[in-house]
C-alpha atoms as a PDB file:
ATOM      1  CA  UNK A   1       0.000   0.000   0.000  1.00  0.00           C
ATOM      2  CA  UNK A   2       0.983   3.634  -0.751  1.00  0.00           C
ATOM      3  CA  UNK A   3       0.356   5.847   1.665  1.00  0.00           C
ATOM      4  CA  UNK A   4      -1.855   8.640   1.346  1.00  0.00           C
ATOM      5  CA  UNK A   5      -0.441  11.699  -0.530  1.00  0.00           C
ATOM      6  CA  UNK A   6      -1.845  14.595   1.509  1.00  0.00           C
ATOM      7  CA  UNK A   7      -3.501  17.564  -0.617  1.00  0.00           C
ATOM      8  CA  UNK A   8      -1.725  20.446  -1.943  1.00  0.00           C
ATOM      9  CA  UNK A   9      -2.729  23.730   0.507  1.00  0.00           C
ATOM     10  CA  UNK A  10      -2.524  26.496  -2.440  1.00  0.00           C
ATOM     11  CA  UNK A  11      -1.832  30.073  -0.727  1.00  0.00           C
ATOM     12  CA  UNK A  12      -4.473  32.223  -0.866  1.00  0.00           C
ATOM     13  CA  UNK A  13      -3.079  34.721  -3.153  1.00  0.00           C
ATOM     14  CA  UNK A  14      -3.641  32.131  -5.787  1.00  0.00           C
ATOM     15  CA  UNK A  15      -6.989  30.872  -5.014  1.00  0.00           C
ATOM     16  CA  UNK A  16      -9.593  32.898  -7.377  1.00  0.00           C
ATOM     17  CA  UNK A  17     -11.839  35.379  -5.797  1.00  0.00           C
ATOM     18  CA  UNK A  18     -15.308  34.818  -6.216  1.00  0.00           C
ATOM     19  CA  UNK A  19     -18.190  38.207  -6.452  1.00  0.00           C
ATOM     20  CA  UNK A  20     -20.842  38.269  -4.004  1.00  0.00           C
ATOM     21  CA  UNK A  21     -23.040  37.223  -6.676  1.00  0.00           C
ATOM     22  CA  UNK A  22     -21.457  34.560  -8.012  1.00  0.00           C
ATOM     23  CA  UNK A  23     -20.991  32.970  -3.863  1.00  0.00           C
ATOM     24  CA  UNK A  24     -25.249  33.897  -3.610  1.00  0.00           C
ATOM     25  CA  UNK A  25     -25.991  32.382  -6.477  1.00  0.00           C
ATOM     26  CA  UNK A  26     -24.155  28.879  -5.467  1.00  0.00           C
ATOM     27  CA  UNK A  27     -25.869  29.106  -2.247  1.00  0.00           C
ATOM     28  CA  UNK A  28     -29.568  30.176  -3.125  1.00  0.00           C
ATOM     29  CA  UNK A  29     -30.771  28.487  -6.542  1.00  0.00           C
ATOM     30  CA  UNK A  30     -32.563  30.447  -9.010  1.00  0.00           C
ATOM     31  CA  UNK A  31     -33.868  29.195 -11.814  1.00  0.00           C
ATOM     32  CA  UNK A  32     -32.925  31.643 -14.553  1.00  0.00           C
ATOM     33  CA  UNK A  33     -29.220  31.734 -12.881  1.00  0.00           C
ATOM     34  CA  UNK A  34     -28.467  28.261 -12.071  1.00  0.00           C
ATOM     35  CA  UNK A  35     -25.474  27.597  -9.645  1.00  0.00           C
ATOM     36  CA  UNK A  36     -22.032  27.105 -11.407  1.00  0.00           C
ATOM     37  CA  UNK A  37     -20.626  24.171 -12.152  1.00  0.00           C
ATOM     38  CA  UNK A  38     -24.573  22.280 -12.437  1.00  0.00           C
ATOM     39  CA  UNK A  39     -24.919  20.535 -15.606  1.00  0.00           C
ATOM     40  CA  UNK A  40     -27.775  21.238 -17.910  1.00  0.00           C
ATOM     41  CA  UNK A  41     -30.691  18.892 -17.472  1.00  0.00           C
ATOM     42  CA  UNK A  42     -31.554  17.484 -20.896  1.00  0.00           C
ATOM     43  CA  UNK A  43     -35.281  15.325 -21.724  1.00  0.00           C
ATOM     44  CA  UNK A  44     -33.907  11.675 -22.146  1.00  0.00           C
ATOM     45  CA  UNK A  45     -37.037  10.663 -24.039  1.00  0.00           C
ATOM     46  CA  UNK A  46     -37.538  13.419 -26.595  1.00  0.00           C
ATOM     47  CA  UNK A  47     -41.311  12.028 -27.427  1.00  0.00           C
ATOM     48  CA  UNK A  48     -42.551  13.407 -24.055  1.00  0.00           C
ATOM     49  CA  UNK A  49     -43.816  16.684 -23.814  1.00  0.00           C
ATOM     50  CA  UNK A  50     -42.110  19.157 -20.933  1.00  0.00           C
ATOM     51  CA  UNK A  51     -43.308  19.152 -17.735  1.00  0.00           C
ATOM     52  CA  UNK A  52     -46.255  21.299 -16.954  1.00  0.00           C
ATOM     53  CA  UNK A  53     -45.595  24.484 -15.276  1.00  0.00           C
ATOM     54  CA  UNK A  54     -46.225  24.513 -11.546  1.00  0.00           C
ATOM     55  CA  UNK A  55     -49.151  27.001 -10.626  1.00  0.00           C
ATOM     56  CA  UNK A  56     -49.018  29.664  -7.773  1.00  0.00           C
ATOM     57  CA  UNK A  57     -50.974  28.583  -5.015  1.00  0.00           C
ATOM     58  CA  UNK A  58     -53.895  30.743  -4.446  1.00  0.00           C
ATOM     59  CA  UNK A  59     -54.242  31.614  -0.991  1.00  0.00           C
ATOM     60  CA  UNK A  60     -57.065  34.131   0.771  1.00  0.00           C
ATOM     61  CA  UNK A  61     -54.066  36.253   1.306  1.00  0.00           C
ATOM     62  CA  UNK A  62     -53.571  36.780  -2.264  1.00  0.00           C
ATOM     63  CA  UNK A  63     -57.163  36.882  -3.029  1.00  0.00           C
ATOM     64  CA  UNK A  64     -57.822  39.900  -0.922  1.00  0.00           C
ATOM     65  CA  UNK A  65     -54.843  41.734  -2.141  1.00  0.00           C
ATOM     66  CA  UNK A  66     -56.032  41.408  -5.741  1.00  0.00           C
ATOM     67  CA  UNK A  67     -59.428  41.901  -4.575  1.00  0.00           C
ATOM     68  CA  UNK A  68     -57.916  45.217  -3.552  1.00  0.00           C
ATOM     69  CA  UNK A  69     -56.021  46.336  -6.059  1.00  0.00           C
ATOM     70  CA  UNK A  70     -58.869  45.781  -8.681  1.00  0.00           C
ATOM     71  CA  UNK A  71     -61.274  47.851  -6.346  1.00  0.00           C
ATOM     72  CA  UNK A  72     -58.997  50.404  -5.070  1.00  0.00           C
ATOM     73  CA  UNK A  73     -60.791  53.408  -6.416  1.00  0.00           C
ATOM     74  CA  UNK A  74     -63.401  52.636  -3.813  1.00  0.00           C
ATOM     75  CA  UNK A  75     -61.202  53.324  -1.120  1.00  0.00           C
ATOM     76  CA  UNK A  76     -59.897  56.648  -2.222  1.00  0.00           C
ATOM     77  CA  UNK A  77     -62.064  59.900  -0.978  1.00  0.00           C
ATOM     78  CA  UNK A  78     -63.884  61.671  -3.241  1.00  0.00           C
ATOM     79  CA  UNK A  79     -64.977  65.127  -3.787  1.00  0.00           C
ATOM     80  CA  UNK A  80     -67.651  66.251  -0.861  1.00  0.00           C
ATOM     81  CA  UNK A  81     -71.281  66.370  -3.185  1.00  0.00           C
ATOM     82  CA  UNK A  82     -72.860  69.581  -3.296  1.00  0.00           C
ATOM     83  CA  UNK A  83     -75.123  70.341  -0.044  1.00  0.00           C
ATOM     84  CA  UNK A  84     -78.683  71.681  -0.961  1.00  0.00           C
ATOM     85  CA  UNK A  85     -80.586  71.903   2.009  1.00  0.00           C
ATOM     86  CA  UNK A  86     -84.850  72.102   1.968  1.00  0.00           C
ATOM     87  CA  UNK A  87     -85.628  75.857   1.859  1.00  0.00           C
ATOM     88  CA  UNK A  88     -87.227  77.469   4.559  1.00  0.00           C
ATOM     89  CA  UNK A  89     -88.685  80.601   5.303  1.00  0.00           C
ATOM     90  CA  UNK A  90     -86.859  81.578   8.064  1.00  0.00           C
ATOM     91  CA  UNK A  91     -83.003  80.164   6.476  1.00  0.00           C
ATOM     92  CA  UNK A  92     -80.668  83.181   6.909  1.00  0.00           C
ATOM     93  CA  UNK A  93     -79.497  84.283   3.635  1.00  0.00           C
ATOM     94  CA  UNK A  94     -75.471  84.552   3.783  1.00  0.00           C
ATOM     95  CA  UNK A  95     -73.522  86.418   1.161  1.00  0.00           C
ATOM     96  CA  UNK A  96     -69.835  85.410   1.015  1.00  0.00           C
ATOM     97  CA  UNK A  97     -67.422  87.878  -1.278  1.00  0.00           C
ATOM     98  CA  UNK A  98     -64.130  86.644  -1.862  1.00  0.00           C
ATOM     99  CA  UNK A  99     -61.464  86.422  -5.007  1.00  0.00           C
ATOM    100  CA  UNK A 100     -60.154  83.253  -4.296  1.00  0.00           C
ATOM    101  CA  UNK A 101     -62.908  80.473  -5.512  1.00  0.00           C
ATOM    102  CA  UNK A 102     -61.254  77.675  -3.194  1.00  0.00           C
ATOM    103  CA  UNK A 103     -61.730  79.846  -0.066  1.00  0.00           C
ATOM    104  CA  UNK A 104     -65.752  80.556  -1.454  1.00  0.00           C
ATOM    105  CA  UNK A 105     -66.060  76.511  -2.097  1.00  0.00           C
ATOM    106  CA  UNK A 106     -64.701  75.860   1.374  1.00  0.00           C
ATOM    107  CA  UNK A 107     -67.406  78.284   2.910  1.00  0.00           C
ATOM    108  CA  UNK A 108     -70.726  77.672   0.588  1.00  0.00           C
ATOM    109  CA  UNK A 109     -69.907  73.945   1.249  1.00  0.00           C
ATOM    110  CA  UNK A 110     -70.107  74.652   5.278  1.00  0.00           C
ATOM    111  CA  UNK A 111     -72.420  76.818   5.299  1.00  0.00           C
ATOM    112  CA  UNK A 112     -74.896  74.911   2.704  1.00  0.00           C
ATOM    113  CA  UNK A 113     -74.372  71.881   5.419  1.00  0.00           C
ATOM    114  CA  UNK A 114     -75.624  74.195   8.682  1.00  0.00           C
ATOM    115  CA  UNK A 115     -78.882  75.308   6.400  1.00  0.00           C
ATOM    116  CA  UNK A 116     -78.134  78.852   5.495  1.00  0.00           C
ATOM    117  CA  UNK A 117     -79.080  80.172   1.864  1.00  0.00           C
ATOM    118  CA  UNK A 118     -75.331  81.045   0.241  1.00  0.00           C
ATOM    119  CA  UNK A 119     -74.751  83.095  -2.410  1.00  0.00           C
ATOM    120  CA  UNK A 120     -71.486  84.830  -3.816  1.00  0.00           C
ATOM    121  CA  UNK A 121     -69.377  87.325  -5.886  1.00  0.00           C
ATOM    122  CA  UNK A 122     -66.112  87.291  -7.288  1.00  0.00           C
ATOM    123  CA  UNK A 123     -65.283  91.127  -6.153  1.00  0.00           C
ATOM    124  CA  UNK A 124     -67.043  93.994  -4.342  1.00  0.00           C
ATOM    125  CA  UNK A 125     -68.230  95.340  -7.802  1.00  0.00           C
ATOM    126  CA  UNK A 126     -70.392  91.990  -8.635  1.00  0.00           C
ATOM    127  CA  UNK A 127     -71.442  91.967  -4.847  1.00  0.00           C
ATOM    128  CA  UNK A 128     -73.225  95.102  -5.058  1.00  0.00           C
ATOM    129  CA  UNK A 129     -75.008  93.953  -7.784  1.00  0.00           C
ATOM    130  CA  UNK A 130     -75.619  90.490  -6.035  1.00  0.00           C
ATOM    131  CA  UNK A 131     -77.058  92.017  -2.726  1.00  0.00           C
ATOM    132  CA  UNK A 132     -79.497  94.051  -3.837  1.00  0.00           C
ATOM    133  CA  UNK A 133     -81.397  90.923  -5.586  1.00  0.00           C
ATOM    134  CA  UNK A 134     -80.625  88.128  -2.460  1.00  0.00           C
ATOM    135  CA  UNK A 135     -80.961  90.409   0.449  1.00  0.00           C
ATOM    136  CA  UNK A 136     -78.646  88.954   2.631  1.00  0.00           C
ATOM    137  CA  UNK A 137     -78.494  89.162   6.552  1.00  0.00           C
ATOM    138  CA  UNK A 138     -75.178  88.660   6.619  1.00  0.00           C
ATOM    139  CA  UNK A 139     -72.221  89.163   4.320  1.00  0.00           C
ATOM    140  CA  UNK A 140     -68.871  87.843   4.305  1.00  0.00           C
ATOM    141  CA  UNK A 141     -66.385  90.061   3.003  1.00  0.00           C
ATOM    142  CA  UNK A 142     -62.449  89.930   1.809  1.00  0.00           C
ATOM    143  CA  UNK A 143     -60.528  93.362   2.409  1.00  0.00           C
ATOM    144  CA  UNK A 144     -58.528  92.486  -0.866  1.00  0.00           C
ATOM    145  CA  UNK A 145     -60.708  92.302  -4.562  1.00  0.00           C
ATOM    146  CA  UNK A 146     -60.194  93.671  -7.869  1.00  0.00           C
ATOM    147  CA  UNK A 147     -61.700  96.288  -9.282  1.00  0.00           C
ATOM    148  CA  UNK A 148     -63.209  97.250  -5.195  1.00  0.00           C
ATOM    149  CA  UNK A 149     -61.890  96.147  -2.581  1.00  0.00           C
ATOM    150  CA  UNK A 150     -63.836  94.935   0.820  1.00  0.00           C
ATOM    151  CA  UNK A 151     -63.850  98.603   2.589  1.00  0.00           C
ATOM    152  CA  UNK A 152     -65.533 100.515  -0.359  1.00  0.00           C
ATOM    153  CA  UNK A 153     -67.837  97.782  -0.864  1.00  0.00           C
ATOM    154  CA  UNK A 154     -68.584  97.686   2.622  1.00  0.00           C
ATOM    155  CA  UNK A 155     -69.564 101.830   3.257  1.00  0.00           C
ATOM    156  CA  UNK A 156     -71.370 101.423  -0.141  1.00  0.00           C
ATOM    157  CA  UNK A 157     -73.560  98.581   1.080  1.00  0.00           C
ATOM    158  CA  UNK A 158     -73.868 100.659   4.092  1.00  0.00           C
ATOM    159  CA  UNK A 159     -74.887 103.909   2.052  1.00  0.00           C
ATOM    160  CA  UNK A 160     -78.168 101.641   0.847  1.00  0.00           C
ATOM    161  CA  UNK A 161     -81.205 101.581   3.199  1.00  0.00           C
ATOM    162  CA  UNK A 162     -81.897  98.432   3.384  1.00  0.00           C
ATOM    163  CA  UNK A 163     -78.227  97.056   4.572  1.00  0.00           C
ATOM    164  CA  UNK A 164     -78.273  99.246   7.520  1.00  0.00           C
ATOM    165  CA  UNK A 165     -78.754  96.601   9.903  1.00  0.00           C
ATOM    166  CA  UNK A 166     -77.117  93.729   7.787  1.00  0.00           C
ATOM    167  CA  UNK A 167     -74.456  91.722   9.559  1.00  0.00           C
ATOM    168  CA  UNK A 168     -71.148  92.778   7.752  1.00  0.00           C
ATOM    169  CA  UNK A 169     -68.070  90.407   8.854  1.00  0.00           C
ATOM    170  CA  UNK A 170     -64.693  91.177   7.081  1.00  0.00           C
ATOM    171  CA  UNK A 171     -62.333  87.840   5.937  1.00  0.00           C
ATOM    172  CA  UNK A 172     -59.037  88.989   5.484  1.00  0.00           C
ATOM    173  CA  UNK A 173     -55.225  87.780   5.743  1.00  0.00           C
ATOM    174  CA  UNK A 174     -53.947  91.129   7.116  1.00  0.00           C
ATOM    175  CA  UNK A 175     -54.324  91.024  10.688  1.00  0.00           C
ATOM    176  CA  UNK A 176     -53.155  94.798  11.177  1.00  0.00           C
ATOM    177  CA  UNK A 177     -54.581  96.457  13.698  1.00  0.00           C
ATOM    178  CA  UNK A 178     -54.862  99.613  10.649  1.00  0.00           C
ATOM    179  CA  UNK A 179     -56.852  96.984   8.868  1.00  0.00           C
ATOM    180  CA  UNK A 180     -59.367  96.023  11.816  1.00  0.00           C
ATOM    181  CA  UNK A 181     -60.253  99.672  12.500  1.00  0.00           C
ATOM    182  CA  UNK A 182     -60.657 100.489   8.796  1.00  0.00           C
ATOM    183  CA  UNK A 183     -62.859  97.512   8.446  1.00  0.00           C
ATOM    184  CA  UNK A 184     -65.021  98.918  11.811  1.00  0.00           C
ATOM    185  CA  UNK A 185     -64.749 102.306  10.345  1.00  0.00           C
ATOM    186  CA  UNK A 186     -66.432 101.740   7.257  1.00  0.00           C
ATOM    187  CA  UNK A 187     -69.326 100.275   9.321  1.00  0.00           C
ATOM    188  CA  UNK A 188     -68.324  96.112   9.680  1.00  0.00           C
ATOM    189  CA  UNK A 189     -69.287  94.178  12.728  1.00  0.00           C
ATOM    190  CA  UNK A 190     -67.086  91.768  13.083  1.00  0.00           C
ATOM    191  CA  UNK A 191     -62.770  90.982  11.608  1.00  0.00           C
ATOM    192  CA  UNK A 192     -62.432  87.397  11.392  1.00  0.00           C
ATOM    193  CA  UNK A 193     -58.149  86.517  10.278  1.00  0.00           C
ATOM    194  CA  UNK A 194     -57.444  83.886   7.898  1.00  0.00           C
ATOM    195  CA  UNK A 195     -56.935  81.268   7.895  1.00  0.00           C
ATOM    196  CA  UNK A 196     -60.186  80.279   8.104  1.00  0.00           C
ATOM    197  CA  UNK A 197     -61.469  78.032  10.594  1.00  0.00           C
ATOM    198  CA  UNK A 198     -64.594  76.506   9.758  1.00  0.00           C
ATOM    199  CA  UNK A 199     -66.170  74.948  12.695  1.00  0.00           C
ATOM    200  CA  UNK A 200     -65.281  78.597  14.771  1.00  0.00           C
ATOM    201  CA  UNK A 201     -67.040  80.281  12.249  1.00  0.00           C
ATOM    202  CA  UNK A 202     -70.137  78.264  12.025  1.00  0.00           C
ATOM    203  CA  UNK A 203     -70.141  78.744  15.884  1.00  0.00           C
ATOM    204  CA  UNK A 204     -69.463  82.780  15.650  1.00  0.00           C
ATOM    205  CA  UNK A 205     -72.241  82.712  12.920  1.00  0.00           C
ATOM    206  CA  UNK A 206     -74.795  80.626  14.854  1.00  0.00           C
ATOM    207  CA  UNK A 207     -74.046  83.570  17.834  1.00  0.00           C
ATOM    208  CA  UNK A 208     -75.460  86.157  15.808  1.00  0.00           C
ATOM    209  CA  UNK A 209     -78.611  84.186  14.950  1.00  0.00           C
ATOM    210  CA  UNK A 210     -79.313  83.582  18.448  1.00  0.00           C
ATOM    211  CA  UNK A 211     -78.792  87.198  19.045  1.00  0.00           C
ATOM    212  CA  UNK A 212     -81.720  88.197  16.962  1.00  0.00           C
ATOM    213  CA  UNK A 213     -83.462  85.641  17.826  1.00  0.00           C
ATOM    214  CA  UNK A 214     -82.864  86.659  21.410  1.00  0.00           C
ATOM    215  CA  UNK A 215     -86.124  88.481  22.084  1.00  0.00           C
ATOM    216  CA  UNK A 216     -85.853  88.921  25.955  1.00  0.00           C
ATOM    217  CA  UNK A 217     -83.011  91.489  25.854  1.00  0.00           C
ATOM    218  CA  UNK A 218     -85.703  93.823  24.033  1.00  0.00           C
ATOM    219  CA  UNK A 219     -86.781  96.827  25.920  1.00  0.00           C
ATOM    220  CA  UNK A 220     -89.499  99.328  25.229  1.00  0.00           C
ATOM    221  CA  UNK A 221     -88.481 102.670  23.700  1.00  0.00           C
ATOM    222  CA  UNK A 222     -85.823 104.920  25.557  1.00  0.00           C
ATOM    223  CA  UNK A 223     -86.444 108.811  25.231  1.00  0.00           C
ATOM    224  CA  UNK A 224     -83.421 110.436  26.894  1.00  0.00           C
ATOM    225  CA  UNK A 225     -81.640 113.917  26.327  1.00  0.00           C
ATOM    226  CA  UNK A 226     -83.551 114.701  23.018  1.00  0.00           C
ATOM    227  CA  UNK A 227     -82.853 110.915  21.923  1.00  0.00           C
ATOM    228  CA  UNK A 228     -85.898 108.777  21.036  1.00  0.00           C
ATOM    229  CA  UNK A 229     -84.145 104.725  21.110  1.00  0.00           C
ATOM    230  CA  UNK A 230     -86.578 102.213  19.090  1.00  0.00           C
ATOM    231  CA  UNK A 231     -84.950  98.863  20.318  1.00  0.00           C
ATOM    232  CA  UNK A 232     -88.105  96.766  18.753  1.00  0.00           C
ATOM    233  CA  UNK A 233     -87.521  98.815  15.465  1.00  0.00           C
ATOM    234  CA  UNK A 234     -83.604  99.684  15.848  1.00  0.00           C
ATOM    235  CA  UNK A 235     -84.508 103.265  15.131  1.00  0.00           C
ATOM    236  CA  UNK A 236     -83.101 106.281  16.496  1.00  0.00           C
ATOM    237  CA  UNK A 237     -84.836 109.629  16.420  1.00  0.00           C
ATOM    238  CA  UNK A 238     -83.817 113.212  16.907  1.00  0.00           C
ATOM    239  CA  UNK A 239     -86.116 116.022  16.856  1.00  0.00           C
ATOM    240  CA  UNK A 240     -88.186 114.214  15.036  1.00  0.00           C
ATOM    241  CA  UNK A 241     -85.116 113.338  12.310  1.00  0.00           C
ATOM    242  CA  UNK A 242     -84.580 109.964  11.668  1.00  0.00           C
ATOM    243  CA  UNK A 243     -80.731 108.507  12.306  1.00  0.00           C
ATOM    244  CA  UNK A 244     -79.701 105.605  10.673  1.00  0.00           C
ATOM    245  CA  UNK A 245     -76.902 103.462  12.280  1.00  0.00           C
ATOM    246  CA  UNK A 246     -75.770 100.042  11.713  1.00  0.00           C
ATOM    247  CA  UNK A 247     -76.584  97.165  14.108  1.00  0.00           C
ATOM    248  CA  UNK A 248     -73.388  97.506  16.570  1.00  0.00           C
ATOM    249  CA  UNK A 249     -73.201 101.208  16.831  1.00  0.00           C
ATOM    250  CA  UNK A 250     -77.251 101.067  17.315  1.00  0.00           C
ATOM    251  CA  UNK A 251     -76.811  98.132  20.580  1.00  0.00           C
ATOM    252  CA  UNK A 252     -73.321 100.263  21.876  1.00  0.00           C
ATOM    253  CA  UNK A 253     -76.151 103.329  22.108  1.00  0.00           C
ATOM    254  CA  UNK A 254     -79.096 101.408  23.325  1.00  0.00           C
ATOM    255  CA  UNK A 255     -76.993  99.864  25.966  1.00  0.00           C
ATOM    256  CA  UNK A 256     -75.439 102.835  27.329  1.00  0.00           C
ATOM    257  CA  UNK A 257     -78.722 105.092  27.288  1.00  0.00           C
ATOM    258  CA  UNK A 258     -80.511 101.997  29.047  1.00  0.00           C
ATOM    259  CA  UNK A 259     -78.346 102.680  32.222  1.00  0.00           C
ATOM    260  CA  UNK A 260     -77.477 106.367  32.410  1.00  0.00           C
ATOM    261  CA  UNK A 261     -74.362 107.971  34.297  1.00  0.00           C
ATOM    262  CA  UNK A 262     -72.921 104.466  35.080  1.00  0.00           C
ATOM    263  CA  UNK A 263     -69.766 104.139  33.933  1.00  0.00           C
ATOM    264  CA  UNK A 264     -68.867 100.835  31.324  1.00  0.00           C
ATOM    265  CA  UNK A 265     -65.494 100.082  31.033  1.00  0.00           C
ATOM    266  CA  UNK A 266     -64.401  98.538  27.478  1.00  0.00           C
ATOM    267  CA  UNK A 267     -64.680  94.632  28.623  1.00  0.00           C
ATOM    268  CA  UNK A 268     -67.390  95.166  29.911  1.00  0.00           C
ATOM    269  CA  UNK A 269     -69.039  96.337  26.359  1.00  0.00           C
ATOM    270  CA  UNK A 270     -67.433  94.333  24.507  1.00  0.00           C
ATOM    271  CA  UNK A 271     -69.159  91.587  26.701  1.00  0.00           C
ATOM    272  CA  UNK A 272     -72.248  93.059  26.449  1.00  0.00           C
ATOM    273  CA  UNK A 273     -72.056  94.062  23.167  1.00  0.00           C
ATOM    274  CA  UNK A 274     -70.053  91.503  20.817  1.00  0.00           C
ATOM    275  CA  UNK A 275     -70.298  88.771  23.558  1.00  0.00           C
ATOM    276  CA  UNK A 276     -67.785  85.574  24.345  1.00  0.00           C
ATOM    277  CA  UNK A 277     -68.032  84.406  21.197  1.00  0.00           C
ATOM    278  CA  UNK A 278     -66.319  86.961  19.028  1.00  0.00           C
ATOM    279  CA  UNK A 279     -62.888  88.141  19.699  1.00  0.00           C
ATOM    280  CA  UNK A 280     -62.246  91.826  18.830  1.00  0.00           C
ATOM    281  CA  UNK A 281     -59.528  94.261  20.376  1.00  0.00           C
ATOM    282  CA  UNK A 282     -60.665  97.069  23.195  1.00  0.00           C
ATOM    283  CA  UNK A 283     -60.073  99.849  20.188  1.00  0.00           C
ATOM    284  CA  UNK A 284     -62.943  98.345  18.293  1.00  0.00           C
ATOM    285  CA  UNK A 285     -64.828 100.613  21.190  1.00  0.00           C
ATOM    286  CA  UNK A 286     -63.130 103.556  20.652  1.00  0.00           C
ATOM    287  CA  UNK A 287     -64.241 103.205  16.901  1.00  0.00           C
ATOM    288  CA  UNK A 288     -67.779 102.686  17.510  1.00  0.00           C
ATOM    289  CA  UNK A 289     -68.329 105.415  20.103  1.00  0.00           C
ATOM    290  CA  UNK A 290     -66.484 107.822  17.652  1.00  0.00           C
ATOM    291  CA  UNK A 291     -68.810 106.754  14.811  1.00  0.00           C
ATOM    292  CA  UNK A 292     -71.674 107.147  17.302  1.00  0.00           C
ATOM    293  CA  UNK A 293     -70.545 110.528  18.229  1.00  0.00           C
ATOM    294  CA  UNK A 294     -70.192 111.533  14.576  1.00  0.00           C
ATOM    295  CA  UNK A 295     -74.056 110.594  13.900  1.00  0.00           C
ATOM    296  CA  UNK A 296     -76.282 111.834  17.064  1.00  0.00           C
ATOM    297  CA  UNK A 297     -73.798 114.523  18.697  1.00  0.00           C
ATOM    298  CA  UNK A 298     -70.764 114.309  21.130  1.00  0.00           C
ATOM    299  CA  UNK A 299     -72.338 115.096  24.100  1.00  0.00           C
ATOM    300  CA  UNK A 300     -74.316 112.019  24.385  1.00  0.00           C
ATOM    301  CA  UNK A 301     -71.202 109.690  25.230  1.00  0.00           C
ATOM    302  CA  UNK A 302     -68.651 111.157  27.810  1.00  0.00           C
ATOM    303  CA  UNK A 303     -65.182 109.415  28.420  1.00  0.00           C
ATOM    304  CA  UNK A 304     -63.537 109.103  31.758  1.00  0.00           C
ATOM    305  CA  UNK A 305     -60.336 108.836  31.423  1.00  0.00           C
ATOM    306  CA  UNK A 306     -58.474 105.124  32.465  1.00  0.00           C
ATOM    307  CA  UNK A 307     -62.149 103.955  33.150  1.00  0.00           C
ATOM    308  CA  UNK A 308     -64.683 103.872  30.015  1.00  0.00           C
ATOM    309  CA  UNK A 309     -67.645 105.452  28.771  1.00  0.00           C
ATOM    310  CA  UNK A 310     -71.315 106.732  30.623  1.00  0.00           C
ATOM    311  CA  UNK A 311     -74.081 107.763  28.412  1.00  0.00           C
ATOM    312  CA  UNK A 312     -74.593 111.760  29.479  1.00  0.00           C
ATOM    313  CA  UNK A 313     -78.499 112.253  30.603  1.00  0.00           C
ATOM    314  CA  UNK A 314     -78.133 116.039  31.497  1.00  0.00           C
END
């Protein structure tokens, strides 16, 4: 017997190197790569046909994924439909001005869904042509339009009769306090700042509502210091002149006359005057009382200094 010749050890500088491919390939088969060194697998009886191909197996895995993918569109969301709500006689008519046509979607869509009547205008020019024909109880207005912007519109609406004691709310982006006491000074109620909040406004919106709804705050005519105060008819008469304010300078008047010589201080009107639910600064007084001056005299409203105002009897 010859004895076992051991096997060469080659260095490893002349062993070859392998890729990672090549050593994943000879480890994991795959049938369009197969392994190196495999020899091809030829039919030995040519007459028979090739095997048949082996079929996935169907699983309810895979059956709700294609279930899925074939009804997908289903599951994406779609564009809200168009709210129309049953008219009624008594639906608040809402008039919402405003150059930008997704903000005005946005708003007719939540509005539309509480049950108000919307209608709208690109710019102040079409809504003064728009009012006029829906007769709105309140308008939403943007400070800037084309061709007129929110404060013209707003003391031209205000210059018309019949939109004297319309609710006037300003939509704007400019949060200066400039803006907010232009917007009061051309005769607006309210300065809401985008962005918009819907559900807040709805909420501010149903406030106002329930303020003329509100019949128990009513009082019977005041006659004070030459002033005759209608609060059933928000009139105010003068020696026998008629005086025609809009809603908030009207209630700062009324309020003040109701209870004359005491002194209100600012948060206390604009408690009793805008309420909780709107947000306004403590100058939005100082407007109104000024525009209220302007109209029925400056003796009727006297300022004390670092306190407020008191309605002047004498």
């Amino acid at each position: 017997m010859h004895p076992t010749k051991p096997h060469a050890v080659l260095p490893p500088e002349t062993l070859p190197r392998k890729s990672a491919k090549s050593l994943l390939q000879n480890l994991v088969p795959n049938r369009h790569c197969p392994p190196a060194g495999a020899r091809p697998v030829h039919n030995l009886r040519p007459d028979l046909a090739p095997a048949a191909p082996v079929h996935k197996k169907v699983t309810r895995a895979t059956i709700r994924q294609e279930v899925f993918l074939t009804s997908r569109i289903f599951f994406y969301p779609q564009t809200p439909r168009p709210v129309h709500p049953t008219p009624s006689s008594n639906a608040y008519k809402i008039l919402v001005v405003d150059d930008d046509p997704d903000i005005v979607e946005l708003l007719e869509y939540n509005l539309r869904k509480e049950g108000y009547l919307v209608a709208s205008a690109p710019d102040g020019r079409k809504a003064l042509e728009v009012a006029p024909q829906f007769g709105p109880d309140i308008i939403l207005l943007d400070v800037m339009m084309p061709h007129l912007d929110g404060i013209d519109t707003c003391r031209q609406l205000r210059a018309m009769s019949r939109f004297k004691e319309t609710y006037i709310i300003f939509l704007t982006a400019r949060a200066e306090e400039f803006s907010e006491v232009a917007a009061f000074d051309a005769g607006a109620d309210d300065f809401i700042a985008k962005p918009i909040k819907p559900r807040a406004l709805m909420s501010r919106l149903a406030a106002y509502v329930r303020r003329d709804h509100d019949t128990s705050a009513v009082s019977d005519t005041i006659e004070i210091n030459g002033l005759t105060i209608d609060r059933t008819g928000f009139a105010v008469f003068q020696e026998g002149r008629k005086i025609s304010l809009p809603k908030k300078e009207f209630e700062l008047l009324a309020f003040l006359a109701a209870s004359p010589h005491k002194v209100f201080g600012r948060e206390e009107l604009l408690q009793n005057i805008w309420g909780n639910d709107v947000f306004v600064l403590a100058r939005t007084v100082d407007v109104h009382v000024r525009k209220v001056r302007e109209k029925v005299g400056d003796h009727h409203i006297q300022t004390i200094k670092g306190v407020g105002y008191k309605f002047n009897a004498d």
